[in-house]
Protein backbone atom coordinates (compact mmCIF):
# COMPACT_ATOMS: atom_id res chain seq x y z
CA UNK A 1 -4.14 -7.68 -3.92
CA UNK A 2 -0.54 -8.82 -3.95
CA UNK A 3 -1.61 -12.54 -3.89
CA UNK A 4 -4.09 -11.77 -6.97
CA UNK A 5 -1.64 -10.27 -8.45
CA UNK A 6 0.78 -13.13 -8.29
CA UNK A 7 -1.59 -15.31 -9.34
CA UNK A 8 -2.79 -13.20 -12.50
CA UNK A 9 -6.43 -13.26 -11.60
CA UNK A 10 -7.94 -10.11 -13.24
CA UNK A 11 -9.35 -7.77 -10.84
CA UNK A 12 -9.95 -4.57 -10.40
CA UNK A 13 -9.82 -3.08 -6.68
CA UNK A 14 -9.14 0.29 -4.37
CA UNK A 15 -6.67 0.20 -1.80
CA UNK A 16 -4.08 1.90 0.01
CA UNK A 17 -0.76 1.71 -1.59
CA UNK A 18 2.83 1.35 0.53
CA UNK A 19 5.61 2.33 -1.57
CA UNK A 20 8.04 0.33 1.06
CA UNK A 21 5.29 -1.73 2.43
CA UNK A 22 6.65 -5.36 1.65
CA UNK A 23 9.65 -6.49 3.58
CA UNK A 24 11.45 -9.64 4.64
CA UNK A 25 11.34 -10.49 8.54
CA UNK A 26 13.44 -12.81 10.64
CA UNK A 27 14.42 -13.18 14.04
CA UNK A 28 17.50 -12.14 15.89
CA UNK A 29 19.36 -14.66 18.51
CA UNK A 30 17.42 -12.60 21.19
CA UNK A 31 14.17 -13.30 19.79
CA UNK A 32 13.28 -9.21 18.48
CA UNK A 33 11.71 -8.79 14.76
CA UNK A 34 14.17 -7.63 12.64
CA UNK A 35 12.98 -5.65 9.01
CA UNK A 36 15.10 -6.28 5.69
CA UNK A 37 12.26 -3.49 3.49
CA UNK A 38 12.78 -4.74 -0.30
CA UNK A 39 12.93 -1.79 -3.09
CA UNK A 40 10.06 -1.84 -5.20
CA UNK A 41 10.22 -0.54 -8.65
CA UNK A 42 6.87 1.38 -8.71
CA UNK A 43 6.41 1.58 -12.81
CA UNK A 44 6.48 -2.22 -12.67
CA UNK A 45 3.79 -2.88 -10.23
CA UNK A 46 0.85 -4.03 -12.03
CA UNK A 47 -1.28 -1.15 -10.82
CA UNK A 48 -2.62 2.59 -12.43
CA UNK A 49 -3.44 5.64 -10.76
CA UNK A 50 -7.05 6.46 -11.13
CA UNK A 51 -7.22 9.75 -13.31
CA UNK A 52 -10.81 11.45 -13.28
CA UNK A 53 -12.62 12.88 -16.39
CA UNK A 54 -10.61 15.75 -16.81
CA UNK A 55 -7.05 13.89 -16.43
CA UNK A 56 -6.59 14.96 -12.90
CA UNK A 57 -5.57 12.71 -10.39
CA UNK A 58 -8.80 11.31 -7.94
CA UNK A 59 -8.04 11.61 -4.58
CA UNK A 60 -10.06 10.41 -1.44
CA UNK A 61 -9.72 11.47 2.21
CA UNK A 62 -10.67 9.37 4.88
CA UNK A 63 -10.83 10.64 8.21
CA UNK A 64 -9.02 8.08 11.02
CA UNK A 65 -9.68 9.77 13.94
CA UNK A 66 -12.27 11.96 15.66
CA UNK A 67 -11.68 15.12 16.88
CA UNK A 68 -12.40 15.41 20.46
CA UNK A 69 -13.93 18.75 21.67
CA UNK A 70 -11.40 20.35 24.54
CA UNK A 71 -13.94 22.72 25.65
């Protein structure tokens, strides 16, 4: 999406959004990943909420995991 974005193709798409979810990365002189995490102005970002019929806000659940029965 980001890449699209950048290069201005039109799309439209549903994803998961990451309000901190871009960040710079380096190394440090031990070799460990170190995190710079980049502010993001949100009203910028080329991107809408999707609003249902009624103006309210659609939301989606997705379950990730299973439950697993303890008995």
């Amino acid at each position: 999406m980001k890449s699209a974005s950048d290069l201005a193709i039109p799309l439209v798409a549903i994803g998961l959004f990451y309000a901190q979810g871009y960040f710079r990365q380096r190394l440090d002189d031990k070799g460990w990943q170190c995190e710079e995490y980049l502010q993001t102005d949100v009203s910028a970002l080329p991107m809408e909420p999707a609003i249902g019929k009624h103006g309210e806000p659609v939301t989606i659940q997705i379950d990730t995991r299973r439950q697993l029965d303890s008995g």
